[in-house]
C-alpha atoms as a PDB file:
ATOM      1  CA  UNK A   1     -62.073 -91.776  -5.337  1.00  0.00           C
ATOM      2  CA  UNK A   2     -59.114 -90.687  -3.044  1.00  0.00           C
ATOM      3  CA  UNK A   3     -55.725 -89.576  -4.457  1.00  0.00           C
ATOM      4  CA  UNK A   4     -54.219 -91.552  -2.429  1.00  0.00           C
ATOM      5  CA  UNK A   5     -55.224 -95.206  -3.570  1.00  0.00           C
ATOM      6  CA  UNK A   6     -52.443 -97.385  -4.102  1.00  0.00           C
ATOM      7  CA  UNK A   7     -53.319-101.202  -5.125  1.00  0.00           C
ATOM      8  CA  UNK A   8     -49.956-103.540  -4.373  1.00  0.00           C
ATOM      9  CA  UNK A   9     -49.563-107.532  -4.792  1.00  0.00           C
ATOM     10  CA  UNK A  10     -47.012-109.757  -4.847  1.00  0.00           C
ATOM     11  CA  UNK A  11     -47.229-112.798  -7.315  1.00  0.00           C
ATOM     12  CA  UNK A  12     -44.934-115.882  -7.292  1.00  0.00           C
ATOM     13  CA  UNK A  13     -45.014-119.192  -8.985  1.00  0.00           C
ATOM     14  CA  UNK A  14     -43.011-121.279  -6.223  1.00  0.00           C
ATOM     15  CA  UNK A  15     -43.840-124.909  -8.061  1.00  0.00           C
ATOM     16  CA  UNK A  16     -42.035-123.435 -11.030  1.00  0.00           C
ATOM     17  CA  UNK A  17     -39.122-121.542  -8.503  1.00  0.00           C
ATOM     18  CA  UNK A  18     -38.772-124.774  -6.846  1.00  0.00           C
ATOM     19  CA  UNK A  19     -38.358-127.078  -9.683  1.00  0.00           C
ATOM     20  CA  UNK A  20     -35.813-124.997 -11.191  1.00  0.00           C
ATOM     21  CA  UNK A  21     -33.607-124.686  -8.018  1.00  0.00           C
ATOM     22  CA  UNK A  22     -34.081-128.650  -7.831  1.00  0.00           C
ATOM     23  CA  UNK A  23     -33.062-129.331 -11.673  1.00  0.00           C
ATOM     24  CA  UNK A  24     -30.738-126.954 -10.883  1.00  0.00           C
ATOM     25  CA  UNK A  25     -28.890-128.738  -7.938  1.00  0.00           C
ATOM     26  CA  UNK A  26     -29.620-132.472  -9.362  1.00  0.00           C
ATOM     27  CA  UNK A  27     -27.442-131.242 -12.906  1.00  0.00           C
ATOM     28  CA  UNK A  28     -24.552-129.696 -11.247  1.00  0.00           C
ATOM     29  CA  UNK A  29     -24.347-132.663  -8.996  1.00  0.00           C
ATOM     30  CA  UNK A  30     -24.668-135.118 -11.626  1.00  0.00           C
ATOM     31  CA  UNK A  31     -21.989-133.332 -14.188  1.00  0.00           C
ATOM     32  CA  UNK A  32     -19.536-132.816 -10.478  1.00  0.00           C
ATOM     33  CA  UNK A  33     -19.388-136.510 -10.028  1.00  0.00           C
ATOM     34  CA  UNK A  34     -18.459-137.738 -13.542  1.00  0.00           C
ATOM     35  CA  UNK A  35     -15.616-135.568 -13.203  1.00  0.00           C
ATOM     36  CA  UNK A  36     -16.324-133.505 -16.319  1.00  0.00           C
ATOM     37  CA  UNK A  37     -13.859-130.892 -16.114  1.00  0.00           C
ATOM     38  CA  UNK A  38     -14.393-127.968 -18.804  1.00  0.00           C
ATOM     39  CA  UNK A  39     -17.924-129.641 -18.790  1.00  0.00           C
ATOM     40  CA  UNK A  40     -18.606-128.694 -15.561  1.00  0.00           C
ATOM     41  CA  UNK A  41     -17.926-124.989 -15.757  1.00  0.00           C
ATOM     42  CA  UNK A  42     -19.968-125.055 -18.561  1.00  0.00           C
ATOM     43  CA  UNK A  43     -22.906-126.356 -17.209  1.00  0.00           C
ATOM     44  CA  UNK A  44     -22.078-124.542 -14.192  1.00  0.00           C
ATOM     45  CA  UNK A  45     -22.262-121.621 -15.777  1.00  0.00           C
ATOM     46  CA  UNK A  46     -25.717-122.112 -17.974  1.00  0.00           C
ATOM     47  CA  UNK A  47     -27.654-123.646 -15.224  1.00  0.00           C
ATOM     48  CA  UNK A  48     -26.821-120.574 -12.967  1.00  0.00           C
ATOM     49  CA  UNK A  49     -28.230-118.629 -16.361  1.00  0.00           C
ATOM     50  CA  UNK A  50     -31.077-120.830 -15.888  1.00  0.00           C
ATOM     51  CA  UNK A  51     -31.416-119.990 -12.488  1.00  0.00           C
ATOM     52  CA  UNK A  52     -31.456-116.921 -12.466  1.00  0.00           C
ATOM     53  CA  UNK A  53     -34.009-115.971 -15.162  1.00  0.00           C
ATOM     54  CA  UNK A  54     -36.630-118.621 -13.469  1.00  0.00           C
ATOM     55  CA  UNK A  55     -36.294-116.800 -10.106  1.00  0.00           C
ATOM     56  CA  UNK A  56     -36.535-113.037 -12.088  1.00  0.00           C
ATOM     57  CA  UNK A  57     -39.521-114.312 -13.941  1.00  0.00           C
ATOM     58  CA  UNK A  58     -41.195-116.784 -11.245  1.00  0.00           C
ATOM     59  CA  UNK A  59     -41.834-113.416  -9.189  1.00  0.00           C
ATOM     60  CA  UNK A  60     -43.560-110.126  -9.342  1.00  0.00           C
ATOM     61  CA  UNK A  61     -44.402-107.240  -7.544  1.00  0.00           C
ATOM     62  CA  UNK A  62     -46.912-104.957  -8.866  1.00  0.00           C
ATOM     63  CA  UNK A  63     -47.988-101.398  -7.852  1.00  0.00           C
ATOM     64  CA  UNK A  64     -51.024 -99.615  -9.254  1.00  0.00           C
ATOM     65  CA  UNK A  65     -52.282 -95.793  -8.572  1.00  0.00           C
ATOM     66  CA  UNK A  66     -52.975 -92.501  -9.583  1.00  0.00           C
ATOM     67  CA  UNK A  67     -49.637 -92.593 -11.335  1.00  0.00           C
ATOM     68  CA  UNK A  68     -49.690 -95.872 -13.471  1.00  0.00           C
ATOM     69  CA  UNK A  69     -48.465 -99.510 -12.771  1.00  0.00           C
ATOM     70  CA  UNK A  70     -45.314-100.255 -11.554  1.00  0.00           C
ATOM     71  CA  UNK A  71     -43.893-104.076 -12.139  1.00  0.00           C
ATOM     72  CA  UNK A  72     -41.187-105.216 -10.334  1.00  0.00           C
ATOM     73  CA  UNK A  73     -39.590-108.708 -11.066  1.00  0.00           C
ATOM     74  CA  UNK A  74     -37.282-110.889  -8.920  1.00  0.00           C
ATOM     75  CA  UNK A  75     -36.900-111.054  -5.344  1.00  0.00           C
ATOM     76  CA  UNK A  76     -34.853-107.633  -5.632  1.00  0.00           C
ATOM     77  CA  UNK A  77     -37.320-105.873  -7.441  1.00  0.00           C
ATOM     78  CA  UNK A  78     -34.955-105.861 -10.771  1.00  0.00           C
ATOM     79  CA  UNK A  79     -35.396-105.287 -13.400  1.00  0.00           C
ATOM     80  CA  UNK A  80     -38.488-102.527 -13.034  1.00  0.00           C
ATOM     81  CA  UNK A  81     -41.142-101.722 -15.677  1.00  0.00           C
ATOM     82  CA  UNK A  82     -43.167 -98.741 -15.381  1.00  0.00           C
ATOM     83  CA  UNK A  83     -46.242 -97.450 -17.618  1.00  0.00           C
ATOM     84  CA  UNK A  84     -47.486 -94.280 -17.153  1.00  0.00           C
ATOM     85  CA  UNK A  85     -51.192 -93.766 -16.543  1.00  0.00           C
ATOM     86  CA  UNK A  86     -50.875 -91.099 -19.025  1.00  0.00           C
ATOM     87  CA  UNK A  87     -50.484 -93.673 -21.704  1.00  0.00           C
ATOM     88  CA  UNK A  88     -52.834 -95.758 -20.602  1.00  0.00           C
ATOM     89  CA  UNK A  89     -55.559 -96.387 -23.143  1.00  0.00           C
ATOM     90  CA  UNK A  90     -57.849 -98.392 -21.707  1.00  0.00           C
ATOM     91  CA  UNK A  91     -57.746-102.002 -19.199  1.00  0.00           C
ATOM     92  CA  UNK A  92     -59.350-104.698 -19.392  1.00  0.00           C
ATOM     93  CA  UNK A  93     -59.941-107.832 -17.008  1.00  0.00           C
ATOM     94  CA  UNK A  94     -58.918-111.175 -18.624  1.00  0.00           C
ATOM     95  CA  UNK A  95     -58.176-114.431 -17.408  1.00  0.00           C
ATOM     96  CA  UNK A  96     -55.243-116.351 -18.149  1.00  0.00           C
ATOM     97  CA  UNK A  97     -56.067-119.970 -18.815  1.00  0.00           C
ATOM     98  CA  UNK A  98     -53.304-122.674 -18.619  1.00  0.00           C
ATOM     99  CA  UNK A  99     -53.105-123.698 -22.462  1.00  0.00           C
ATOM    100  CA  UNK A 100     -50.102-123.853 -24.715  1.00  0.00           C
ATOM    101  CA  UNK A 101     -50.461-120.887 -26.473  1.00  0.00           C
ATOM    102  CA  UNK A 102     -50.220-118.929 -22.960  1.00  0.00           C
ATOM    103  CA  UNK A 103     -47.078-120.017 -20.732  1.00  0.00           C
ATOM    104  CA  UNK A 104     -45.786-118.496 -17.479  1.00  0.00           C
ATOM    105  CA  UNK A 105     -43.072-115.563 -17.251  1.00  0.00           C
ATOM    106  CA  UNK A 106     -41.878-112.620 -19.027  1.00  0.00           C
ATOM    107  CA  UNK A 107     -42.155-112.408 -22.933  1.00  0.00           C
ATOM    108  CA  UNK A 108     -43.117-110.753 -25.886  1.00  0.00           C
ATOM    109  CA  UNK A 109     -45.495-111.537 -28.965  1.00  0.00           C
ATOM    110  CA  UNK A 110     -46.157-109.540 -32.153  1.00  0.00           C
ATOM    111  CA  UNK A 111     -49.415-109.682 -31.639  1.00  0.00           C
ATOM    112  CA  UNK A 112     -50.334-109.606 -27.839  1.00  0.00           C
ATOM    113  CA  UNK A 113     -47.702-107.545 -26.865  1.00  0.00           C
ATOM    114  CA  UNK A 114     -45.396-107.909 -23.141  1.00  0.00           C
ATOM    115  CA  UNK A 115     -46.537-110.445 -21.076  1.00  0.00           C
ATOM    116  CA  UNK A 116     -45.514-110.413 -17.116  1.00  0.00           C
ATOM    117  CA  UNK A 117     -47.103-113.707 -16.382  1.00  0.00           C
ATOM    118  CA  UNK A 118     -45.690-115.930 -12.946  1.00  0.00           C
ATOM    119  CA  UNK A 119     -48.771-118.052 -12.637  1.00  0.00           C
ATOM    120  CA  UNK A 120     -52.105-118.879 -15.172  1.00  0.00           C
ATOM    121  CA  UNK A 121     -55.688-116.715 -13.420  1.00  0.00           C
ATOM    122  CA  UNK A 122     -56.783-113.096 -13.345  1.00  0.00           C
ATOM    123  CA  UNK A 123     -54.783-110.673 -14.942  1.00  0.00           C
ATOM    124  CA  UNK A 124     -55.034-107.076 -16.455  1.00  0.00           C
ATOM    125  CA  UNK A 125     -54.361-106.023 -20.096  1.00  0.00           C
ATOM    126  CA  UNK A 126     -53.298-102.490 -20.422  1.00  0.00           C
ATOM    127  CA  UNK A 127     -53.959-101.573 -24.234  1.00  0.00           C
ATOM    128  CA  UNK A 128     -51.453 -98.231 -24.190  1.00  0.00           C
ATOM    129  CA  UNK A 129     -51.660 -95.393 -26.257  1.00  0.00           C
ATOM    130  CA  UNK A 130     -49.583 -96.357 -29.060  1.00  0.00           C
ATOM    131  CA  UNK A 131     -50.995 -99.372 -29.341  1.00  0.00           C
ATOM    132  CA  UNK A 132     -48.929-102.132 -27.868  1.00  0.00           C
ATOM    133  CA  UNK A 133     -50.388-104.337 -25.086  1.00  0.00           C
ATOM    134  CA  UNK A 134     -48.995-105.151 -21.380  1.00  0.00           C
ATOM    135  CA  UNK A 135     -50.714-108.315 -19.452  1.00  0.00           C
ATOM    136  CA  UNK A 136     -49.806-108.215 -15.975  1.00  0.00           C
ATOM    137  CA  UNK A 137     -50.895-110.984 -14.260  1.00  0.00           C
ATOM    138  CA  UNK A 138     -52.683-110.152 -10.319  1.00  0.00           C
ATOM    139  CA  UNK A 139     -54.675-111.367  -7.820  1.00  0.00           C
ATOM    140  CA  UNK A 140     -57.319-108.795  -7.850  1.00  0.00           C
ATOM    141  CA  UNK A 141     -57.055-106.830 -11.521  1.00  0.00           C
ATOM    142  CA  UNK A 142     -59.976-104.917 -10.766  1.00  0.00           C
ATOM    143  CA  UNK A 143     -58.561-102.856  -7.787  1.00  0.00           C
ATOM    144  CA  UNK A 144     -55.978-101.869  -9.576  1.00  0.00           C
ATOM    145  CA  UNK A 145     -57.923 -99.877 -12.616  1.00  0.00           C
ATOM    146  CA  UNK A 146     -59.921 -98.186  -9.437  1.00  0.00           C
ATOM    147  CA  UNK A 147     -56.562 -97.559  -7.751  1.00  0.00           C
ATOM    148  CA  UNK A 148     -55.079 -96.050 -11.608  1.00  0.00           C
ATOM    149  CA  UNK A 149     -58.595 -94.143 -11.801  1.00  0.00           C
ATOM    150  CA  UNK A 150     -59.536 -96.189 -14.871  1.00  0.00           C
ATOM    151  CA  UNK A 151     -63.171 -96.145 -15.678  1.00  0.00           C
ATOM    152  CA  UNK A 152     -65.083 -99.366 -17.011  1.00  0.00           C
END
């Protein structure tokens, strides 16, 4: 295998983007026309909260190689995660099915560990050295363990 492999992809829920930006829009309108004063700031304020976190979690950028994985969120590529291959225990292939114990975006369980998750499919599960899990969710999990030099 070259040195040089890199694997990139770019995930990005836009149903999910798009509904927020609507429910978004449709609120502050609705709360600027009943005139509600302190109201509206308020709701200003927590729907551009909102807003913000869908569009950070309803997009991903993801870099495997020699080095580790590299996961950048958001259209700006903040905030950053980074796992060294060094830590890297093993990976594994899994599939993310659309259920209600799995959901969409960034979070953390006790048991499964961080989740970077825009959309439901293929995804890869990094078990680390210290035993915590990272799910990454990608188009094509498989080239990135042969970009990271992970054996099977």
């Amino acid at each position: 295998m070259p040195a040089a492999t890199v694997y990139t992809c770019r995930v990005t829920n836009w149903p999910i983007l798009w509904l927020s930006i609507f429910c978004t829009v449709v609120c502050i309108f609705n709360v600027a026309v009943s005139d509600g004063g302190a109201l509206f700031l308020f709701v200003v304020v927590l729907w551009c909260i909102v807003l913000v976190k869908a569009v950070v979690q309803a997009s991903q950028r993801v870099s495997a190689g020699p080095v580790g994985l590299a996961v950048n969120l958001g259209p700006f590529g903040f905030p950053r995660v980074t796992v060294a291959r060094a830590n890297i225990a093993r990976a594994e292939i899994i599939d993310m099915p659309v259920t209600l114990r799995s959901r969409w975006g960034v979070y953390w369980t006790r048991k499964r560990g961080w989740f970077f998750t825009p959309n439901m499919g293929p995804a890869l599960r990094l078990h680390l050295t210290n035993g915590r899990n990272i799910t990454v969710a990608m188009p094509e999990p498989a080239a990135a363990i042969w970009a990271m030099g992970i054996a099977p």
